[in-house]
Protein backbone atom coordinates (compact mmCIF):
# COMPACT_ATOMS: atom_id res chain seq x y z
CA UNK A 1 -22.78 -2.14 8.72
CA UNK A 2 -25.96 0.33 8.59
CA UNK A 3 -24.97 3.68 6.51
CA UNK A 4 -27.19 6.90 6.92
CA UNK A 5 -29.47 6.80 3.74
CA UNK A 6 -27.72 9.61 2.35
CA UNK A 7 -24.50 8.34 2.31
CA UNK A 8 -25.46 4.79 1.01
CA UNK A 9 -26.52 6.73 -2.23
CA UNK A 10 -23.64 8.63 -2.65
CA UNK A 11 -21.74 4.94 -1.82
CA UNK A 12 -23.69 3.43 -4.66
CA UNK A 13 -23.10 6.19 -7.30
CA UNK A 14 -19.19 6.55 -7.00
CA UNK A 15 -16.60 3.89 -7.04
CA UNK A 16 -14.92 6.01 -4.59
CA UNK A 17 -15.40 7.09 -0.73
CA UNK A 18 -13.47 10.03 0.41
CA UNK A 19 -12.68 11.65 3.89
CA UNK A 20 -12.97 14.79 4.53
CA UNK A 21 -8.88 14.37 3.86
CA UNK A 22 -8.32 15.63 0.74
CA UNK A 23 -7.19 12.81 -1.68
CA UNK A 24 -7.53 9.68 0.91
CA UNK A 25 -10.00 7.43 0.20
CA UNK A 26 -10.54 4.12 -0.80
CA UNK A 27 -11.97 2.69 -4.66
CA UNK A 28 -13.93 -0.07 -4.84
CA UNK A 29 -12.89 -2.48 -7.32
CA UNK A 30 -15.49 -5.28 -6.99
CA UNK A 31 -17.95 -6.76 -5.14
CA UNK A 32 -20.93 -8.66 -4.72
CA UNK A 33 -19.62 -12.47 -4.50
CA UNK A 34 -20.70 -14.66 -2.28
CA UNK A 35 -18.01 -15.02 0.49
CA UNK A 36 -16.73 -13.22 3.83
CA UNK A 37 -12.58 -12.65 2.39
CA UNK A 38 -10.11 -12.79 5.49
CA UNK A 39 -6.63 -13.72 3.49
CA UNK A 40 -5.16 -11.84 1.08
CA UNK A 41 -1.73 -11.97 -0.17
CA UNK A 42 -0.16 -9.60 -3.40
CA UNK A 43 2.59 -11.21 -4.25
CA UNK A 44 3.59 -8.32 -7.46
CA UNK A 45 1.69 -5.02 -8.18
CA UNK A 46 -1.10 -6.78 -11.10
CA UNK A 47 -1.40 -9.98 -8.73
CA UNK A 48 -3.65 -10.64 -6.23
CA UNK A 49 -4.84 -13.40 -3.89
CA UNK A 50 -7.78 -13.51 -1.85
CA UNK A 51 -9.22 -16.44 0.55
CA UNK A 52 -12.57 -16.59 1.84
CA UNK A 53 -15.71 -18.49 3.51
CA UNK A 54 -17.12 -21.28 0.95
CA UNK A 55 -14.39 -22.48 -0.29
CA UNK A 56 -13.53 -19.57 -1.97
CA UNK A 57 -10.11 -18.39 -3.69
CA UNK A 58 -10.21 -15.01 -5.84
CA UNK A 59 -7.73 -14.12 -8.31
CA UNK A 60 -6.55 -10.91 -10.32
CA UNK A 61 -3.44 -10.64 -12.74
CA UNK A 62 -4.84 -7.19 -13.79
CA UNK A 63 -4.22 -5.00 -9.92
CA UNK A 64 -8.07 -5.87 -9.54
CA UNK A 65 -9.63 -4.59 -12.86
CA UNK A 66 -10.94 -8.07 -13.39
CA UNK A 67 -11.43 -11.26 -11.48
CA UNK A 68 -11.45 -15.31 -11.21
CA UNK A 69 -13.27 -16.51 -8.88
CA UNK A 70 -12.50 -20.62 -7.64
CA UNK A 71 -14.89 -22.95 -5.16
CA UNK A 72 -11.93 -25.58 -4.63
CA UNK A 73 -13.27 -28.93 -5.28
CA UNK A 74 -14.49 -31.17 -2.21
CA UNK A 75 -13.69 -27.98 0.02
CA UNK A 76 -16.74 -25.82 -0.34
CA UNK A 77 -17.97 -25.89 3.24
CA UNK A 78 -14.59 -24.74 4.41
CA UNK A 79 -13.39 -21.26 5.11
CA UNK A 80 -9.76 -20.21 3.85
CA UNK A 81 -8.80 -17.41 6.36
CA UNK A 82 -5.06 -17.09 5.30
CA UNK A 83 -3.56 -17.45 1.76
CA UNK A 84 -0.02 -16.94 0.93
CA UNK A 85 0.91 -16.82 -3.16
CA UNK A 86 4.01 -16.33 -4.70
CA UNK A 87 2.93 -15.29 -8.36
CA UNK A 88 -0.10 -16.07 -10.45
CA UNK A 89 0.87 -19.75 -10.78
CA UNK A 90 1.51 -20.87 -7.15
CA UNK A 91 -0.41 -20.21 -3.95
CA UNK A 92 -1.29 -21.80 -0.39
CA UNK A 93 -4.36 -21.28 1.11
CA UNK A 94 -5.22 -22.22 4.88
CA UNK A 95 -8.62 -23.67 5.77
CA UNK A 96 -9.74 -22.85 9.89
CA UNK A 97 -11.80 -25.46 12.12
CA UNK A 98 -11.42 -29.22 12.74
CA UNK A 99 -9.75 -30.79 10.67
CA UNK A 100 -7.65 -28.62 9.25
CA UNK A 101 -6.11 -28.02 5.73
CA UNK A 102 -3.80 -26.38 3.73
CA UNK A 103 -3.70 -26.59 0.35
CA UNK A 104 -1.56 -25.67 -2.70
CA UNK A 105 -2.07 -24.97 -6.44
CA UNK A 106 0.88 -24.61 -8.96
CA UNK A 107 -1.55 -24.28 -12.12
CA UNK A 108 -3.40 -20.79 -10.88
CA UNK A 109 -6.14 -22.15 -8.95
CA UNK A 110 -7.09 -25.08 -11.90
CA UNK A 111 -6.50 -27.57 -9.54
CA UNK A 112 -5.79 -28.03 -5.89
CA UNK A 113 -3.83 -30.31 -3.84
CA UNK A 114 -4.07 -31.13 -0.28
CA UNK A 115 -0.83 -30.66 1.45
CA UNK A 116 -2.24 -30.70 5.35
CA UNK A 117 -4.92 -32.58 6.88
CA UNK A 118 -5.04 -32.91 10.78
CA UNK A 119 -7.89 -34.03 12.99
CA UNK A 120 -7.61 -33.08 16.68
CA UNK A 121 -10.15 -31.85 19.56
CA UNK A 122 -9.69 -28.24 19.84
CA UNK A 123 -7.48 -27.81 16.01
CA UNK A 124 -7.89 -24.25 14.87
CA UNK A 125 -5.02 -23.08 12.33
CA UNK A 126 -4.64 -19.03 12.59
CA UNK A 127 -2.20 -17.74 10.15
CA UNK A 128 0.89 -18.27 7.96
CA UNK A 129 3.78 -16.87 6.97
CA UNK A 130 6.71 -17.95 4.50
CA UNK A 131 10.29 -16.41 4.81
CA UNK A 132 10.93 -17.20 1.01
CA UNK A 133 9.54 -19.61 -1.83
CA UNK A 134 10.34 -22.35 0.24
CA UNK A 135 10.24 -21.84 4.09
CA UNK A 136 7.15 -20.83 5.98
CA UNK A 137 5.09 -21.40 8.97
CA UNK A 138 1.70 -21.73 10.45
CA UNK A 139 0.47 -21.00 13.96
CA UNK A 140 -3.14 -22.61 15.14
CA UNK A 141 -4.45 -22.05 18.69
CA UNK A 142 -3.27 -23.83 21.81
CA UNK A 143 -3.78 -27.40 22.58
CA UNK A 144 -3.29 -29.93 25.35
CA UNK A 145 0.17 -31.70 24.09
CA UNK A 146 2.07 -34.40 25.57
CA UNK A 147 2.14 -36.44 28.50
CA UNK A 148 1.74 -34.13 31.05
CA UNK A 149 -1.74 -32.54 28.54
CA UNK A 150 0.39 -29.19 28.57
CA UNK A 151 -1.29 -26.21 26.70
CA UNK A 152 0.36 -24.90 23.88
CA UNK A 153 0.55 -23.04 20.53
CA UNK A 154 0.06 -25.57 17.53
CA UNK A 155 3.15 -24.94 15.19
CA UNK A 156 3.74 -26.38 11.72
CA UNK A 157 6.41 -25.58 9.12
CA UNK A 158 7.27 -26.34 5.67
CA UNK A 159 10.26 -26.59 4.13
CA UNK A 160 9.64 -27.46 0.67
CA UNK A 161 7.11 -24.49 -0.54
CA UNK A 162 4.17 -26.12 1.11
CA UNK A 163 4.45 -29.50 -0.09
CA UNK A 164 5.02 -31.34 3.35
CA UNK A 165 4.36 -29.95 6.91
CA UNK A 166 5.20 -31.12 9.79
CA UNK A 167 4.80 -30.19 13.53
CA UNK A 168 7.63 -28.34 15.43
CA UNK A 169 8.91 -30.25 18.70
CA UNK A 170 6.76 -29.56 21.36
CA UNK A 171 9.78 -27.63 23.14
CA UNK A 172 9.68 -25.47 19.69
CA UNK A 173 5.46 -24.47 20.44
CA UNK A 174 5.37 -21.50 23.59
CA UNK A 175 3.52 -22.05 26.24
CA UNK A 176 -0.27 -20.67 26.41
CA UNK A 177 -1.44 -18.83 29.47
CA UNK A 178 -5.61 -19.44 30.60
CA UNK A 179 -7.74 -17.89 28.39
CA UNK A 180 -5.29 -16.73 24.97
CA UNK A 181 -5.55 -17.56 21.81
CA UNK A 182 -4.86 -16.50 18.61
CA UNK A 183 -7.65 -14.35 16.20
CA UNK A 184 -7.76 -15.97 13.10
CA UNK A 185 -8.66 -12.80 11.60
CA UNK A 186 -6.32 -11.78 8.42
CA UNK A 187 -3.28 -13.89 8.57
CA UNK A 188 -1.42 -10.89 9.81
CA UNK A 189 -0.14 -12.11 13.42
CA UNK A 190 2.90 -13.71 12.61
CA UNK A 191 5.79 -12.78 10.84
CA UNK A 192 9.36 -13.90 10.51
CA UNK A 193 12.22 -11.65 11.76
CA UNK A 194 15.05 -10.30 10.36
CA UNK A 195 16.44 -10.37 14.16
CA UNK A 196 19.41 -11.68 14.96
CA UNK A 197 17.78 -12.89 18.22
CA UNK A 198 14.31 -13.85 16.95
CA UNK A 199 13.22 -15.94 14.53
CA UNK A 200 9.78 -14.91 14.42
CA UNK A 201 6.96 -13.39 16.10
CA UNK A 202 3.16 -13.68 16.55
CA UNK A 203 0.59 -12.05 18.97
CA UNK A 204 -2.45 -13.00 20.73
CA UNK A 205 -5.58 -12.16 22.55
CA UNK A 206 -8.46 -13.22 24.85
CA UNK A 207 -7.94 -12.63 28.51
CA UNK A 208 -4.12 -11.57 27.98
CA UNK A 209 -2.29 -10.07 24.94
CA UNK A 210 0.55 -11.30 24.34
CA UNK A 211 3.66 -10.42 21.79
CA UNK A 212 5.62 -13.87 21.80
CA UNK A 213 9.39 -13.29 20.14
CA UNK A 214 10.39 -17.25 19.32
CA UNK A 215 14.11 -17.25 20.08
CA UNK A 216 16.65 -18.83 17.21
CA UNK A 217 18.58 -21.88 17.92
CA UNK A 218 20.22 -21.06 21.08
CA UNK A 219 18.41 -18.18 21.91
CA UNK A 220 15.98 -17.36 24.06
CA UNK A 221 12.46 -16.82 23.49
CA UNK A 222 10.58 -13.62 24.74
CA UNK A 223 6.99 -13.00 25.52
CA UNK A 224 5.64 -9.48 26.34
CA UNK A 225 2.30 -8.27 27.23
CA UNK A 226 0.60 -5.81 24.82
CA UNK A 227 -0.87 -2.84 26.59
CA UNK A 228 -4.10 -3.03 24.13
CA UNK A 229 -7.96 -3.72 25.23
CA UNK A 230 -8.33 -7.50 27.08
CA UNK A 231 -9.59 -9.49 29.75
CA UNK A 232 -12.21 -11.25 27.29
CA UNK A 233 -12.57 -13.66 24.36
CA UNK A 234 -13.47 -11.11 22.47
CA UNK A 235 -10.43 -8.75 23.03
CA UNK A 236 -6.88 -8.26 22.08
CA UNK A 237 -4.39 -8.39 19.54
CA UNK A 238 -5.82 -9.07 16.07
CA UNK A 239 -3.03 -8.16 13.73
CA UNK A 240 0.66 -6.72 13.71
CA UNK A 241 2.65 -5.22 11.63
CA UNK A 242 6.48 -5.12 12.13
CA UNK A 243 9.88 -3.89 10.26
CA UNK A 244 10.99 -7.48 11.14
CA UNK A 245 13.53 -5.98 13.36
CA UNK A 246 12.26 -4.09 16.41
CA UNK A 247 9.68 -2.45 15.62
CA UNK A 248 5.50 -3.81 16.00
CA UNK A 249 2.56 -2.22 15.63
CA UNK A 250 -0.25 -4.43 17.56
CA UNK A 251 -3.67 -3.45 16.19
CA UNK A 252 -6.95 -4.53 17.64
CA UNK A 253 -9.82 -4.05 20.39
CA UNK A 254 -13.04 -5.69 20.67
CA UNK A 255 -14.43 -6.92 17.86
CA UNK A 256 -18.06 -7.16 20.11
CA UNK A 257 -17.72 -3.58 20.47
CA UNK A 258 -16.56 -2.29 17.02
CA UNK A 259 -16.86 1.44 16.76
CA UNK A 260 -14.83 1.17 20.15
CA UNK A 261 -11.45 2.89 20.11
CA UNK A 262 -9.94 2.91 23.52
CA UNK A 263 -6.63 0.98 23.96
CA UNK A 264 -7.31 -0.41 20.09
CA UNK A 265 -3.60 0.01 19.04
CA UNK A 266 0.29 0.34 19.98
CA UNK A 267 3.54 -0.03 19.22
CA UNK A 268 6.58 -0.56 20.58
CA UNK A 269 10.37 0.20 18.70
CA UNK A 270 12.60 -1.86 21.09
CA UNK A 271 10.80 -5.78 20.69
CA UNK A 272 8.52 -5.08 23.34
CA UNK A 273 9.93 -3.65 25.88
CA UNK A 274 8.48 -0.44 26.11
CA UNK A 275 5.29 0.37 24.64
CA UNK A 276 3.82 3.71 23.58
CA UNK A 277 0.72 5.13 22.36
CA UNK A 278 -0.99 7.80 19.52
CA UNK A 279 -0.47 11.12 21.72
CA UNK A 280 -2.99 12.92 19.13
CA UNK A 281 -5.49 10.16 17.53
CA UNK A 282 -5.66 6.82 17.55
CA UNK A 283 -7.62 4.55 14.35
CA UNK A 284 -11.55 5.04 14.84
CA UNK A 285 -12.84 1.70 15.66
CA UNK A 286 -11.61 -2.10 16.68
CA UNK A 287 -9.41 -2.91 13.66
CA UNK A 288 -8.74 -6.60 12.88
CA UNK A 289 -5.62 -5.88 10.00
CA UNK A 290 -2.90 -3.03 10.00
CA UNK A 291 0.08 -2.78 7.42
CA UNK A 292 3.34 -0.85 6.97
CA UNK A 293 2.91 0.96 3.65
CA UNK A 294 6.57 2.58 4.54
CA UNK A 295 8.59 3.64 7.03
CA UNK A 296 6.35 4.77 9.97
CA UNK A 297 2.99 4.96 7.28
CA UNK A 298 0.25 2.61 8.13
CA UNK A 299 -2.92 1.01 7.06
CA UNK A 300 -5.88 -0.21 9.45
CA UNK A 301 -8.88 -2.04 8.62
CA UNK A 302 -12.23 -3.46 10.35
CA UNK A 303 -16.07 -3.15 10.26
CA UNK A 304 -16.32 0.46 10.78
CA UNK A 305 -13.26 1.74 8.24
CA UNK A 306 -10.24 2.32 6.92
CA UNK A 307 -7.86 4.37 8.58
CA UNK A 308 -4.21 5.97 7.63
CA UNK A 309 -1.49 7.19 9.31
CA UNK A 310 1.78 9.08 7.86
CA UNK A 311 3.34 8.70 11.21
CA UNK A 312 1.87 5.69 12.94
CA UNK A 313 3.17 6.94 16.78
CA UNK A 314 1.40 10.19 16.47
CA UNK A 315 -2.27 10.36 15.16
CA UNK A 316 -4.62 8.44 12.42
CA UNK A 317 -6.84 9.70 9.72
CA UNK A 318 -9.92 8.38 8.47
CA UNK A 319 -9.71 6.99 5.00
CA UNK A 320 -12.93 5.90 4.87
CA UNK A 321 -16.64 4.37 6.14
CA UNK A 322 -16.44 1.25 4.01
CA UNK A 323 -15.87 -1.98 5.86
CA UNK A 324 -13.10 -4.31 5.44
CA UNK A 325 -11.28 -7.60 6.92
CA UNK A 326 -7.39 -7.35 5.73
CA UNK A 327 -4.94 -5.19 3.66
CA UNK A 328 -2.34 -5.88 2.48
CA UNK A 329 0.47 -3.94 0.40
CA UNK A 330 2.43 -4.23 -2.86
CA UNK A 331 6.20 -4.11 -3.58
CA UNK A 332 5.08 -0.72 -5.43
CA UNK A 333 3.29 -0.09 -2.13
CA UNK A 334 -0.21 -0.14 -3.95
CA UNK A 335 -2.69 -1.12 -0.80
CA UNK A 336 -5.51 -3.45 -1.67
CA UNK A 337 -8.60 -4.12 1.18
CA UNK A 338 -11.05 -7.05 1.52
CA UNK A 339 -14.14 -7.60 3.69
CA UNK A 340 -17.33 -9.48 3.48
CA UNK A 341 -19.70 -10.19 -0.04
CA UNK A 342 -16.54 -10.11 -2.01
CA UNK A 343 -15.86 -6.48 -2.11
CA UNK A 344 -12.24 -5.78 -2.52
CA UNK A 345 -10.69 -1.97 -2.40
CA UNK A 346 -7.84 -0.14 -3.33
CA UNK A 347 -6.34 2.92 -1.31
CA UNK A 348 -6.40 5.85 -2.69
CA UNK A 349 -3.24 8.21 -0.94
């Protein structure tokens, strides 16, 4: 991203960048490492996980003041777009591309084990998500399954914390349609439910947008189509956030055309069936993460800011000009930002 000279000066004298909002900005707390950070997970307000290109896994215990920084052994061509930890001790990162990994340390990043390995034309893992210390899931784009070379969505799930995976029945994976897929973008497209219908949820993009609600054991599934920017490989839903009951926010655009903001984001408060819109301002820019700080108060990210919203349905702020990949927010509801050459933020609100 190309800043007016000016304002690169100002970037490079204060730890801080501030909007014109009084007290909203964002702090950086480091930067400079070699590697594009896409996964991010906090699981307590000192610790932090990030995931990145190179093999890369970063590490704070301090709420960012300091940082480890880990090239996992034998995996340094690989990038970790999704990470999922559980303290400073334990945490599961998610390598893209073919083959695929996942792998898990219990030592804080000393060592690694691989958990995951599978080889397939057309294997792309997307994103994870873990219901508690012990059940999770991971979604990868579709592929042709089965006899009849059926496309569909590549699902996994673990049962043990991550130790063993193993891939859902194929009547368990939806159904793609011609042209979707799933951004592997933050690890912020699935989610598990608190629904008494729906047992999770993940969203997609490309030539449709879809919200897919996976139906519990004798349920039925549900798939709706997001209202946002599509028609192209480039377009869609990147990330959602959700009160794992009825309520998703689908955040996106075209990540081709970043500083785009027409049909970028909406949300919905009845699982899809009606969508709705920002009737004043909508966030400033294709967006590739957004978060629920609280109740209806959200966090955006992508290439050309940061953006913040005290009531998500009406109209967004700008937080800031820096550029970021994923947020992601604390149980004390402290937000923390990543994005490319290891810079990682903190929200200032």
């Amino acid at each position: 991203m190309r800043f007016p000279t000016v304002l690169t000066f100002l970037f490079q004298l204060s730890i801080i960048t501030v909007s014109a909002q009084k007290n909203l900005g964002v702090q950086i707390l480091t930067s400079g490492t070699n590697t594009s950070i896409r996964g991010m997970s906090v699981p307590s307000d000192d610790v932090i996980w990030v995931s990145g290109s190179n093999g890369t896994i970063g590490k704070s215990v301090d709420a960012g003041k300091t940082w480890r920084w880990i090239i996992v052994p034998a995996f340094e061509k690989k990038d970790f777009r999704d990470i999922e930890a559980f303290d400073s001790s334990t945490a599961i990162a998610m390598a893209v591309d073919n083959p695929a990994y996942i792998v898990k340390t219990t030592d804080g990043g000393a060592t690694w084990k691989k958990v995951f390995e599978r080889a397939m034309e057309g294997m792309f893992l997307d994103a994870m998500d873990f219901k508690n210390e012990k059940e999770g899931i991971c979604v990868g784009d579709p592929l042709n399954l089965g006899q009849i070379n059926r496309r569909l969505f590549f699902v996994i799930r673990t049962y043990d914390g991550g130790e063993t995976w193993q891939e859902a029945p194929m009547y368990q994976m939806p159904p793609a349609q011609q042209g979707e897929a799933i951004f592997s973008a933050s690890g912020t497209n699935i989610s598990f439910l608190d629904n008494p219908d729906f047992e999770y949820a993940f969203a997609t993009g490309g030539t449709i947008s879809n919200l897919y609600l996976v139906g519990r054991e004798g349920k039925k599934s549900k798939a709706v189509t997001v209202p946002i920017v599509q028609g192209k490989e480039t377009a869609g839903t990147f990330s959602m956030a959700t009160d794992k009951q009825k309520a998703f926010y689908c955040i996106g655009g075209d990540y081709k055309i970043p500083r785009d903001y027409f049909d970028n984001y909406y949300y919905s408060t009845d699982a899809g069936d009606k969508w709705g819109s920002p009737s004043v301002g909508p966030p400033f820019g294709y967006r590739s993460c957004v978060q629920i700080i609280k109740d209806k108060t959200l966090v955006a990210c992508g290439p050309t800011g940061v953006d913040f919203a005290q009531n998500g349905h009406k109209e967004w702020k700008k937080a800031s000009l820096e550029s970021f990949n994923v947020c992601m927010v604390s149980k004390g509801k402290q937000v923390f930002l990543a994005g490319e050459k290891g810079k990682i933020g903190k929200l200032i609100y």
